[in-house]
Protein backbone atom coordinates (compact mmCIF):
# COMPACT_ATOMS: atom_id res chain seq x y z
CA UNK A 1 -94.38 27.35 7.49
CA UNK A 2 -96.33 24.19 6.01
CA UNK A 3 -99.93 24.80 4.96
CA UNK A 4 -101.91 21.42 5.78
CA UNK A 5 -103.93 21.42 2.22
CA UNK A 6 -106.08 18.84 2.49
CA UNK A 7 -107.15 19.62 5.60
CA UNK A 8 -107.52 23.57 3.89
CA UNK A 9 -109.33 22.29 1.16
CA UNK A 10 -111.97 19.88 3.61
CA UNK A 11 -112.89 22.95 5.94
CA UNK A 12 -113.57 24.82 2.58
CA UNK A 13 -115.83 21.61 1.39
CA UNK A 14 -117.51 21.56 4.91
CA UNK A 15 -118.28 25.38 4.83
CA UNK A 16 -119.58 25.37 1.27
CA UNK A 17 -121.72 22.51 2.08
CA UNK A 18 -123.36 24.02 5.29
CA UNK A 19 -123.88 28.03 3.90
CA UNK A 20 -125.43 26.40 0.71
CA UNK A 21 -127.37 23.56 3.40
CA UNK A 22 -128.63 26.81 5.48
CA UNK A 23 -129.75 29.13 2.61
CA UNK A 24 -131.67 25.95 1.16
CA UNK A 25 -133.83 25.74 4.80
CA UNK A 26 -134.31 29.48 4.85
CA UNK A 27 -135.14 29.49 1.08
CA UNK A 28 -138.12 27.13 2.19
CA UNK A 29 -139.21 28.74 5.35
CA UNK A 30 -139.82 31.77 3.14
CA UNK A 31 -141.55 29.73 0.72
CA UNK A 32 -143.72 28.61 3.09
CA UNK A 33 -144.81 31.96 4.67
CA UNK A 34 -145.56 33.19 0.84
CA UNK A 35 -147.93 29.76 0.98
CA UNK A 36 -149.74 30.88 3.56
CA UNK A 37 -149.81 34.62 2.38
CA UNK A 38 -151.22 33.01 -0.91
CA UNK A 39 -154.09 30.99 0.94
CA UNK A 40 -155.19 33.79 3.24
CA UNK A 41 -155.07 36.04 -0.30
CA UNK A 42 -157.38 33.33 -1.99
CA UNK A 43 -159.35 33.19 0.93
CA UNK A 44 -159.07 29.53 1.26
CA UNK A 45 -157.16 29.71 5.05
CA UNK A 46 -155.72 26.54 5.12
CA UNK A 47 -151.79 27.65 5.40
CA UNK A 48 -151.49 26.17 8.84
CA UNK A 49 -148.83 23.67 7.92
CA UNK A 50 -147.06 26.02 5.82
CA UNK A 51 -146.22 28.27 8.58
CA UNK A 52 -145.83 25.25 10.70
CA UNK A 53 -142.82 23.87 8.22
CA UNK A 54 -141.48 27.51 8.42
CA UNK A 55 -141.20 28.02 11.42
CA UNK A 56 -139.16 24.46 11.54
CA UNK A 57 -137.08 25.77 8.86
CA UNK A 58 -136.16 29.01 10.80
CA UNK A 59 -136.10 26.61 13.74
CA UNK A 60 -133.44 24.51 11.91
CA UNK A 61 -131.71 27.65 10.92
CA UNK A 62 -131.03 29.12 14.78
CA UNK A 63 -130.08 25.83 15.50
CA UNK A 64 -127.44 25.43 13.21
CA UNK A 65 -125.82 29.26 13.99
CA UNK A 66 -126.35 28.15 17.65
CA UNK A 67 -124.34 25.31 17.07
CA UNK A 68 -121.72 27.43 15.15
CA UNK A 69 -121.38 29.88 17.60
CA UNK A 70 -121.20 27.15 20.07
CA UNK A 71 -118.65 25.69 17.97
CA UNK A 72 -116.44 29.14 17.45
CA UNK A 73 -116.51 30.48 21.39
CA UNK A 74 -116.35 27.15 22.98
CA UNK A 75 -117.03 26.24 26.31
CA UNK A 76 -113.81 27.89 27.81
């Protein structure tokens, strides 16, 4: 049996790239939700855009484990 290294070490680089890509957009979705927490708190209200690029980040997010899934069951 011949293990294919390179090609080892470039799925490796790939998933490293796209775990670390996917906790960075969640990281920020949550950061914006504590934005908005923080305005309502203050009583100033204006956290609309906040939650708006949140929910784009969790958006993003499903998306991209959509697209994994997709990717992992195929289309049969």
């Amino acid at each position: 049996m011949k293990i294919d290294w390179a090609a080892l070490g470039s799925v490796f680089g790939v998933s490293l790239v796209v775990t670390v890509g996917l906790v960075a957009l969640f990281t920020l979705g949550i950061a914006g939700l504590s934005r908005r927490e923080r305005a309502v708190a203050q009583g100033s209200g204006g956290g609309a855009l906040a939650v708006t690029g949140a929910y784009l980040c969790f958006a993003a997010c499903a998306a991209a484990v959509a697209y994994g899934l997709n990717l992992i069951i195929g289309k049969g």
